[in-house]
Protein backbone atom coordinates (compact mmCIF):
# COMPACT_ATOMS: atom_id res chain seq x y z
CA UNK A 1 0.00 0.00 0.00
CA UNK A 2 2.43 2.61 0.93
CA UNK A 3 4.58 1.70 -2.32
CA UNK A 4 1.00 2.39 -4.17
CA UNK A 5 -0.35 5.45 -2.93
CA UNK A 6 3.37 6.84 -0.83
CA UNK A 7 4.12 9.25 -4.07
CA UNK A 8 0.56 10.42 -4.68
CA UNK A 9 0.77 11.34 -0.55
CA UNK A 10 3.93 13.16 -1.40
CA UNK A 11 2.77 15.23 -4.13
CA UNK A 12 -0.63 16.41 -2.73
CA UNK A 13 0.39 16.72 0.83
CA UNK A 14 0.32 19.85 2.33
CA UNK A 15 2.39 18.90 5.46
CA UNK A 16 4.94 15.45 5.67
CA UNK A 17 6.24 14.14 9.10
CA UNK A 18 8.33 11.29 9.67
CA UNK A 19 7.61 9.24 11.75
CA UNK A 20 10.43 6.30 11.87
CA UNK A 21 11.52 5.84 15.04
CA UNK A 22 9.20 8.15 17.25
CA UNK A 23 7.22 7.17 19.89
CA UNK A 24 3.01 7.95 19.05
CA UNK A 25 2.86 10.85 22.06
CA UNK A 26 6.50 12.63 19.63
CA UNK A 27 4.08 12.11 16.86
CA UNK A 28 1.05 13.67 17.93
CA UNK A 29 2.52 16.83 19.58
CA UNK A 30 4.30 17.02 16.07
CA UNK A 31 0.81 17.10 14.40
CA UNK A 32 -0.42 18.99 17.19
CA UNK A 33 2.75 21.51 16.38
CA UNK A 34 1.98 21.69 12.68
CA UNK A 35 -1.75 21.87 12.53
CA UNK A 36 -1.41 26.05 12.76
CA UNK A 37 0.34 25.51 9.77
CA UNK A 38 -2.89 23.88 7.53
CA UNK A 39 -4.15 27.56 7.76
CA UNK A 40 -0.78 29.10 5.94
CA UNK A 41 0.36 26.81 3.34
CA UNK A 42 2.14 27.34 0.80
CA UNK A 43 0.27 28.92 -2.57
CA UNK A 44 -2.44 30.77 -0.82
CA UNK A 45 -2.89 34.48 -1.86
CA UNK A 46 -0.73 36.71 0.26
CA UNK A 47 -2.54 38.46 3.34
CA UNK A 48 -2.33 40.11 6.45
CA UNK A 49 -2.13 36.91 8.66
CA UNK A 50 -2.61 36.76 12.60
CA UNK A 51 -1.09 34.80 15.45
CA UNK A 52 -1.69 35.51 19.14
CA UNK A 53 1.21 35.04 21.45
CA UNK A 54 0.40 34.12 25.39
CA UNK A 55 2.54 35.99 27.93
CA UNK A 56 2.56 36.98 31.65
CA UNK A 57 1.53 40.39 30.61
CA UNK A 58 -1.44 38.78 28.49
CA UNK A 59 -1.81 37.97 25.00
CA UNK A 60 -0.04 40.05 22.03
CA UNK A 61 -0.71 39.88 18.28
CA UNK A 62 1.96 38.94 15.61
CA UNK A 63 0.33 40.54 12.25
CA UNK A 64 2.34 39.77 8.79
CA UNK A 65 1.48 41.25 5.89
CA UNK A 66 2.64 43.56 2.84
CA UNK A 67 2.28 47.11 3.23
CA UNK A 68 1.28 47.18 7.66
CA UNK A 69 3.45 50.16 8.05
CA UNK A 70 1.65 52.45 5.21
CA UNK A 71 -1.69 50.94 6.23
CA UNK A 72 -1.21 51.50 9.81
CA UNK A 73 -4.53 50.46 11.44
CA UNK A 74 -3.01 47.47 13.21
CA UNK A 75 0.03 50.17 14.63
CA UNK A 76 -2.47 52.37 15.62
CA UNK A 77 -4.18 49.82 17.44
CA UNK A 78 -1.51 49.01 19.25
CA UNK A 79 -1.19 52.17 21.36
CA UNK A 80 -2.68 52.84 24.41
CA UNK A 81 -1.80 56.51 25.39
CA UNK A 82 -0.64 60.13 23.68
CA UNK A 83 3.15 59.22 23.80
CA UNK A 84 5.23 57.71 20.97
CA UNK A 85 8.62 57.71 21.02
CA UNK A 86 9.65 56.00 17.70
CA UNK A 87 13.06 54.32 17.65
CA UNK A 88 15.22 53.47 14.17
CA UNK A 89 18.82 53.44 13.20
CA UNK A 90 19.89 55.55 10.46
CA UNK A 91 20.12 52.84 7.84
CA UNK A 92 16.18 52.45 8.32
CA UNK A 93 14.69 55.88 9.04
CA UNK A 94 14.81 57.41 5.79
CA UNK A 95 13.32 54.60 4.19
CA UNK A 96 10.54 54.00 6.51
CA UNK A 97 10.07 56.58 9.04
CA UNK A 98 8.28 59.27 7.35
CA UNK A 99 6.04 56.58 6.10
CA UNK A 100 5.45 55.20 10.02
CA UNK A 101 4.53 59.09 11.41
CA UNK A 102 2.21 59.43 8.56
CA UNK A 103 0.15 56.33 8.85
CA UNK A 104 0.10 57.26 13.10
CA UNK A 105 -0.77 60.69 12.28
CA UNK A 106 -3.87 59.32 10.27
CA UNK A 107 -4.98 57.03 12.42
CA UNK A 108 -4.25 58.48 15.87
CA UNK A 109 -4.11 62.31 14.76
CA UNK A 110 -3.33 63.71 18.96
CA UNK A 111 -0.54 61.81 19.61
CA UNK A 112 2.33 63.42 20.33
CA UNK A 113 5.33 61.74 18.21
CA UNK A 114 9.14 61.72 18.97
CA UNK A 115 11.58 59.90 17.19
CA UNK A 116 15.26 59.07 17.94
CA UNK A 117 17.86 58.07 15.76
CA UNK A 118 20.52 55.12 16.75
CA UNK A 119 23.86 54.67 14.89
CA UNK A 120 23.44 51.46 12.75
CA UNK A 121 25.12 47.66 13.92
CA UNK A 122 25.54 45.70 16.67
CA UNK A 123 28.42 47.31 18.23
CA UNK A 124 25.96 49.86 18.85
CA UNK A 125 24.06 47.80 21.11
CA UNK A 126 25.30 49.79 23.92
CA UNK A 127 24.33 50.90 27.61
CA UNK A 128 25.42 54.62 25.85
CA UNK A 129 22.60 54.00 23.27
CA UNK A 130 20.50 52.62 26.08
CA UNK A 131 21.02 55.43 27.88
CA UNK A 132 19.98 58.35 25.02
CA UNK A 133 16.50 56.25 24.76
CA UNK A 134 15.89 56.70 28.35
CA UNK A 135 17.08 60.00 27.89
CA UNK A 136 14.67 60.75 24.74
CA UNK A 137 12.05 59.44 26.80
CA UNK A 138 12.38 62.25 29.74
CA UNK A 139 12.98 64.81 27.43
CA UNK A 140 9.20 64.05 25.59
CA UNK A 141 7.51 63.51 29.61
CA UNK A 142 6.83 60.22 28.53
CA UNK A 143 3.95 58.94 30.79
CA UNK A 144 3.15 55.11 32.19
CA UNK A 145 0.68 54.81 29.19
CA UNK A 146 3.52 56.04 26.57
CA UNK A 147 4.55 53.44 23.95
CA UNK A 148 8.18 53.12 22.45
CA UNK A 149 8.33 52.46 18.81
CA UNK A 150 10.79 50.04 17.71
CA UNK A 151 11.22 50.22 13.84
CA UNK A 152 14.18 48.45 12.67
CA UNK A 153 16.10 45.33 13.09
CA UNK A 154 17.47 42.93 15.84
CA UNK A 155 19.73 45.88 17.63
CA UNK A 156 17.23 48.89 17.49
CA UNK A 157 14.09 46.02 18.99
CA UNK A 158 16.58 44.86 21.46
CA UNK A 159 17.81 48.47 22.41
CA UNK A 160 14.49 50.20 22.44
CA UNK A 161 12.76 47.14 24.20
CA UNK A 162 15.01 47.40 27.06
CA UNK A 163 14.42 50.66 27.11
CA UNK A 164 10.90 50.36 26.82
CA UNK A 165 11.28 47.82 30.21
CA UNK A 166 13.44 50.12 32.27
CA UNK A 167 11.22 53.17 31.79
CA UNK A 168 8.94 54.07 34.51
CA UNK A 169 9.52 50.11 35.20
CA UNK A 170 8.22 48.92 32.12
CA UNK A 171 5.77 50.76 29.52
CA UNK A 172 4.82 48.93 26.06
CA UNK A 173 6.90 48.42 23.01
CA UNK A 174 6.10 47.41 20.09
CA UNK A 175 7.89 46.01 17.86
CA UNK A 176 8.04 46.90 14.08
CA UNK A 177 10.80 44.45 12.50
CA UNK A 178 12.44 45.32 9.31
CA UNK A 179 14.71 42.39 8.78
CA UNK A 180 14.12 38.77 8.39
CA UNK A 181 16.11 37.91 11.27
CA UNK A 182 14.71 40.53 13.95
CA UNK A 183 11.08 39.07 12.06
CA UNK A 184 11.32 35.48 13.15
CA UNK A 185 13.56 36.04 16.24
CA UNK A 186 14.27 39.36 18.32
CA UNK A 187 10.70 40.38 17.72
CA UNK A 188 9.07 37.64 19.22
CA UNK A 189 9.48 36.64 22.87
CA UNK A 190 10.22 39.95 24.62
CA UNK A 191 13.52 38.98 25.27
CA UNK A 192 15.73 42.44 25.56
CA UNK A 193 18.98 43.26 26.21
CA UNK A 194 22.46 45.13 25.25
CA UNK A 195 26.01 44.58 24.89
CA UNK A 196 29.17 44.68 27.17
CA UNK A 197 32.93 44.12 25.92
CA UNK A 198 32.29 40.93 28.30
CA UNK A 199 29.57 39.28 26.15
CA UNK A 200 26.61 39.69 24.42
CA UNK A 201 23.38 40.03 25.92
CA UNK A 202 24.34 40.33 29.26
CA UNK A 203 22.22 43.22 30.42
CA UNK A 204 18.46 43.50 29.55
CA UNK A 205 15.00 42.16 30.71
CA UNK A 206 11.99 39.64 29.93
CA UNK A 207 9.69 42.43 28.75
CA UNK A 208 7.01 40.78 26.22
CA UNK A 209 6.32 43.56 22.71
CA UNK A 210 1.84 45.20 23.00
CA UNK A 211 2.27 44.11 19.39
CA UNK A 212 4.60 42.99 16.82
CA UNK A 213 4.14 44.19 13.31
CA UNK A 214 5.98 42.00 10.38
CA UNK A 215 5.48 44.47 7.29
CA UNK A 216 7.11 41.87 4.33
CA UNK A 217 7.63 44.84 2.12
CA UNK A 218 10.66 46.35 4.17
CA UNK A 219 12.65 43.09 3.34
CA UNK A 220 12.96 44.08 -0.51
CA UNK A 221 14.99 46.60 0.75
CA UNK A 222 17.16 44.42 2.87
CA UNK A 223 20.59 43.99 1.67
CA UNK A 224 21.54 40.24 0.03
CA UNK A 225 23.50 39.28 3.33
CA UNK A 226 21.13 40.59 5.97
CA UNK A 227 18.34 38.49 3.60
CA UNK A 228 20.91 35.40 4.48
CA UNK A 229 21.23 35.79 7.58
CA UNK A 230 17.66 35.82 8.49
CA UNK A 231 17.34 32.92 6.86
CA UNK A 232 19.37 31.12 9.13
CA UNK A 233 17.10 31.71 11.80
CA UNK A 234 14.70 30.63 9.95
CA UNK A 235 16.70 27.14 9.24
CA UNK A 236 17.24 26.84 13.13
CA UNK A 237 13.17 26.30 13.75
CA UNK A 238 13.31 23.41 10.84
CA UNK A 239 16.38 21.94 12.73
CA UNK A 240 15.04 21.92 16.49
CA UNK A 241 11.67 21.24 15.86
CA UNK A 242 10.66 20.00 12.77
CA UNK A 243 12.31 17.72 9.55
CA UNK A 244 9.54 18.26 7.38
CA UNK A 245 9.99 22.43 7.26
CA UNK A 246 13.54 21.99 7.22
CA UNK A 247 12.48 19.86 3.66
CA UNK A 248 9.90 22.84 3.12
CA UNK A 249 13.11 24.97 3.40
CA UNK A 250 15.31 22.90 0.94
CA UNK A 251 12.47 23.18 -1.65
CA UNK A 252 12.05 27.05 -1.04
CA UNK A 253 15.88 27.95 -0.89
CA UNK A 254 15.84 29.08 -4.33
CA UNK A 255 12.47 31.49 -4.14
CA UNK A 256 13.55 32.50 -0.84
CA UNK A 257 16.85 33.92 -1.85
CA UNK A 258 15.53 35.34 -4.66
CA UNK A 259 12.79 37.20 -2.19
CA UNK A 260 9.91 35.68 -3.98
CA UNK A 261 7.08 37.26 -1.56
CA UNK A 262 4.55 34.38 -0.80
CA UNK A 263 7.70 31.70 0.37
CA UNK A 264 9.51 34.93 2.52
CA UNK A 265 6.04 35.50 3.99
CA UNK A 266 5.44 31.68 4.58
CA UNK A 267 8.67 31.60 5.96
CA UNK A 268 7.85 34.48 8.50
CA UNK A 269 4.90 33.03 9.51
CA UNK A 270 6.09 29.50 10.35
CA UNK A 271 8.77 30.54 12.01
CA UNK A 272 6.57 32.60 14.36
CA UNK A 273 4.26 29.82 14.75
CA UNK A 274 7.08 27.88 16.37
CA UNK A 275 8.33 30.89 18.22
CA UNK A 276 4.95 31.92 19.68
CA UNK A 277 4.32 28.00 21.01
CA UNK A 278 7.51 27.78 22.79
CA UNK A 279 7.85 31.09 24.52
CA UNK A 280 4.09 31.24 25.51
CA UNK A 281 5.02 27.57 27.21
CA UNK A 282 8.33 28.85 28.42
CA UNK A 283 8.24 32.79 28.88
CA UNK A 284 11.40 33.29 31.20
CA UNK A 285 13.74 30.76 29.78
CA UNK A 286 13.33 28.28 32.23
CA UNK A 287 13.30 25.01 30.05
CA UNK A 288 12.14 24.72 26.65
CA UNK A 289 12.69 27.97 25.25
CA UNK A 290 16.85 27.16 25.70
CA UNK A 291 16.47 24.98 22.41
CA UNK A 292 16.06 28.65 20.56
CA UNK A 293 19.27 29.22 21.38
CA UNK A 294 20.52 26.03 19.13
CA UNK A 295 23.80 27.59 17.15
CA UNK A 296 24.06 30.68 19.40
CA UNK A 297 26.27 29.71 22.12
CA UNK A 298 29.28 29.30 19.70
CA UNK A 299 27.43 31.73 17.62
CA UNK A 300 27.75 34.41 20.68
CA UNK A 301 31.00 33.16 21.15
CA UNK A 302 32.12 34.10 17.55
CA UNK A 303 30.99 37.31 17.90
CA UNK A 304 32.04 38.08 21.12
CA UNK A 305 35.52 37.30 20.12
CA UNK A 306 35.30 39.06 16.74
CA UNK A 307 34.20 42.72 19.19
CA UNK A 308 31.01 42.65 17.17
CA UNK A 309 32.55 43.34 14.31
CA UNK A 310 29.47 42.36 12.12
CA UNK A 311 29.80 43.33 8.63
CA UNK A 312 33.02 45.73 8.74
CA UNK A 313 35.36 42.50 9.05
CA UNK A 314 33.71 39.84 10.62
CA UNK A 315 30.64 37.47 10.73
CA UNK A 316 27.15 38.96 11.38
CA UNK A 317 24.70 37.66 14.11
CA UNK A 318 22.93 35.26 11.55
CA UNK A 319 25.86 34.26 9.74
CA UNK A 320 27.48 33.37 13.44
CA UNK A 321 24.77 31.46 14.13
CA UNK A 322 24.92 29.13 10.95
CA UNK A 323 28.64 28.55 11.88
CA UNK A 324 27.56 27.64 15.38
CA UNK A 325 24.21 25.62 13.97
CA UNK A 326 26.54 23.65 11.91
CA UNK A 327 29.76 23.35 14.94
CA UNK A 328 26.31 22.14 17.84
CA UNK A 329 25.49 19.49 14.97
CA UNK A 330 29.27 18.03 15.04
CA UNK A 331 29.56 18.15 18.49
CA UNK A 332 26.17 16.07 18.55
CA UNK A 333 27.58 13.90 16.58
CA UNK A 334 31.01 13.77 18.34
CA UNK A 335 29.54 12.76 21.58
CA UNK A 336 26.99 10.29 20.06
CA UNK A 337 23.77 12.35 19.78
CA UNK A 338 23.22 11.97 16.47
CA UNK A 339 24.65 11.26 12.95
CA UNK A 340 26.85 13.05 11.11
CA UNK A 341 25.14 12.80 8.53
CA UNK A 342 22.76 14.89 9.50
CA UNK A 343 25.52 17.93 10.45
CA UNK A 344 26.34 17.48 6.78
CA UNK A 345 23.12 17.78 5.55
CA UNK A 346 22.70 21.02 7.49
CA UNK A 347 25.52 22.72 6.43
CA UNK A 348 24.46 22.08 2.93
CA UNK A 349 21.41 24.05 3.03
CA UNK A 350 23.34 26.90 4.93
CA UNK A 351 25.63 26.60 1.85
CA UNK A 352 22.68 26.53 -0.61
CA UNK A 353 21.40 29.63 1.21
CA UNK A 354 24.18 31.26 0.91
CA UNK A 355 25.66 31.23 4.02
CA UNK A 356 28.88 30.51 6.30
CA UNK A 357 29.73 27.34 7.42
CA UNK A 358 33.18 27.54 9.01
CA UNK A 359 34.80 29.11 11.94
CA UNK A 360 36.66 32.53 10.53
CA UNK A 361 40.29 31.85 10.55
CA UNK A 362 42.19 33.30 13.10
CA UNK A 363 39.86 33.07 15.88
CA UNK A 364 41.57 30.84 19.19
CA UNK A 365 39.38 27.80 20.35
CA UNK A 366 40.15 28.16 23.67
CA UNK A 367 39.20 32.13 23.29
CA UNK A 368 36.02 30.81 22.18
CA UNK A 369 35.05 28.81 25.04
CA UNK A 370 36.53 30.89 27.33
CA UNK A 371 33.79 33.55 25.79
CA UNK A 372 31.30 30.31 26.16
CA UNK A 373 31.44 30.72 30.02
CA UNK A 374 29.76 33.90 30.13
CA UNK A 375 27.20 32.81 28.14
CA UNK A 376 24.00 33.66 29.47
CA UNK A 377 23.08 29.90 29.12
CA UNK A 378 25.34 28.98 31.08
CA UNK A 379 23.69 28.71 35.09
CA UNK A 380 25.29 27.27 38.51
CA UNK A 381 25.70 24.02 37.15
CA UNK A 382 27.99 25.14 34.41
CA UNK A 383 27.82 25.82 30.52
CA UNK A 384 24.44 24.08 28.53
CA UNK A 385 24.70 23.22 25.07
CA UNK A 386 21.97 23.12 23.12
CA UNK A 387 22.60 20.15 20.81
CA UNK A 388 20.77 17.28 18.71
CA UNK A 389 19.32 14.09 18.50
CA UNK A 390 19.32 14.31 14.77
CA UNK A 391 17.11 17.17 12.51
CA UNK A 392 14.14 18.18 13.93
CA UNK A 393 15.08 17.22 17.36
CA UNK A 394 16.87 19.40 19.81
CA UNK A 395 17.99 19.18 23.69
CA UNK A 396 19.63 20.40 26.19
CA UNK A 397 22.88 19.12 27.12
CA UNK A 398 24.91 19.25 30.25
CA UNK A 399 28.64 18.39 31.33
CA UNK A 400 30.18 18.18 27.68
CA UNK A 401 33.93 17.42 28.26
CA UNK A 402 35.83 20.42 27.02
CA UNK A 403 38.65 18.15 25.14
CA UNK A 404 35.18 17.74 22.66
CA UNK A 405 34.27 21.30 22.64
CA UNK A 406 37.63 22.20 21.82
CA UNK A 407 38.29 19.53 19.16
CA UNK A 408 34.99 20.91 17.01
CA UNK A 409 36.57 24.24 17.29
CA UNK A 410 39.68 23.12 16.39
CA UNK A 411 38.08 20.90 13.09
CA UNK A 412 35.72 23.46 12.89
């Protein structure tokens, strides 16, 4: 039977899960993961889609959709007093700021709008930077009710969000990504934060977005790398949770790096579907929500060592993260997790996509894993590595011997 009707399944399937080797209760929450899915499948005419995101500070919306910042209504909805402070980095305002004040203007015409300008790139990501938000906030008499604006990428939602949580101990952001990357990632989850020499991330709060607003036109504008690195993120939710997107993925790779609208949107959306499940089941970080962080402690680690270099000479966040995607997979495999296959089926599609697979040269392994230490994963009972059973099946992993850390650096 399944030699008779397995290729008609294949070709008029909308979703494919295998099964071999998983227990029925893996298999249903699978399905049970995937079902969201039915309603956004590939081919349907492009609209404004909605998912709604639990949190401890209630339920937010996720809206994607072409055209959200011109249109505005679902902005506008979004704010709750006569306050705006808009935040965007000068690589993003004069594309889409004026456009942003104008739709608020028409929907909400007494607000009172400010608007502050950050330096672009992650090196910017700075307690300085924090610091101007806070003070652009005073400066405007920002009230408990204000909102804070974040238009931009992964650095401006993580800057102004912090900001946004510090404020008069915590008044709303929203978040208005303009990258892939910040899209399926930084937006979602209210996780905020900025920089020290010591490590990424290190200071910032839990502080969940009143809305986040995905407007797929901005990424036509995105440069050809920043496209590739957001669609490593987007590999990483194929790779901890689920084979068959990571197939969906492989099929796409062509239409997505040639920006072909419906696939990016699908793309968007399905990666927020997995996003919203986890962190609405793990807000703070306590458990499952760790297996976002698959590629990112050598990712962070990369970086760190590099001084956040980003595009001037070294890798950016995404491309970091496909190096340390790829290096988690091999050290899987190293310690007997999974095949190796597998690894080298993942950095293929990074390849396809465009994207690094390889530690830069020149950077120490021991550096590395010295930076590794002060990852924030890492908790009293030392570092946690988010590794692999094989593709689609992450896990936390404790008390991995540093002779095997090292030697995947070393090979890596």
């Amino acid at each position: 039977m399944e030699v008779e009707r397995g290729p008609l399944y294949a070709q008029v399937g909308d979703l494919h899960l295998d099964t071999a080797g998983r227990d029925p209760a893996d298999v249903a929450e699978a399905i049970t993961r995937a079902l969201p899915l039915l309603l956004s499948i590939p081919g349907t005419p492009a609209a404004t889609r909605r998912l709604d995101v639990d949190s401890p500070r209630g339920p937010y919306p996720i809206h994607v959709g072409d055209g959200l910042i011109a249109e505005g209504s679902a902005l506008a909805a979004a704010l709750r007093g006569r306050h705006v402070l808009i935040v965007s980095d000068a690589n993003v305002a004069p594309r889409f700021l004026p456009v942003l004040v104008a739709s608020l203007r028409r929907h909400r015409p007494g607000i009172r709008i400010s608007c502050h300008v950050l330096p672009p790139g992650e090196h910017e990501k700075t307690l300085d930077h924090w610091r101007d938000v806070i003070d652009a906030l005073a400066r405007m008499g920002a009230t408990r009710d204000a909102t804070v604006i974040a238009l931009g990428g992964g650095v401006v939602g993580d800057l102004a969000g912090y900001a946004a949580a510090s404020w008069m101990r915590g008044v709303d952001v929203v978040q208005v990504p303009t990258t892939l990357l910040a899209m399926v990632d930084s937006s979602v989850g209210g996780k905020t934060a900025v920089d020290l020499p010591a490590g990424k991330n290190l200071v910032g709060a839990f502080h969940p977005p009143a809305a986040v607003i995905a407007d797929t036109r901005t990424l036509s504008t995105l440069p050809d790398r920043e496209l590739r690195a957001g669609l490593a993120e987007v590999v990483k939710y194929g790779a901890i949770f689920d084979a068959a997107f990571l197939d969906w993925i492989q099929a796409q790779a062509a239409a997505l790096a040639t920006r072909e609208p419906a696939p990016l949107a699908e793309a968007v959306v399905r990666s927020c579907h997995f996003k919203a499940a986890v962190v609405a089941r793990d807000p703070f970080e306590q458990g499952e929500r760790a297996l976002l962080n698959f590629g990112h402690t050598f990712g962070h680690a990369i970086e760190a060592e590099q001084g956040y270099a980003g595009a001037h000479d070294g890798l950016v966040h995404g491309e970091a993260v496909a190096v340390g995607m790829v290096l988690a997979a091999r050290l899987s495999a190293r310690i007997g997790l999974a095949p190796d296959a597998d690894a080298t089926a993942l950095a293929r599609l990074l390849e396809r996509l465009g994207l690094p697979t390889r530690l830069p040269a020149g950077l120490s392994p021991q550096a590395l894993f010295e930076r590794m230490r002060l990852d924030k994963k890492a908790d009293a009972a030392g570092l946690r590595f988010i590794l692999w059973d094989g593709t689609g099946r992450a896990r936390i992993v404790r008390d991995v011997a540093q002779a095997d850390v090292l030697e995947v650096l070393r090979n890596g």
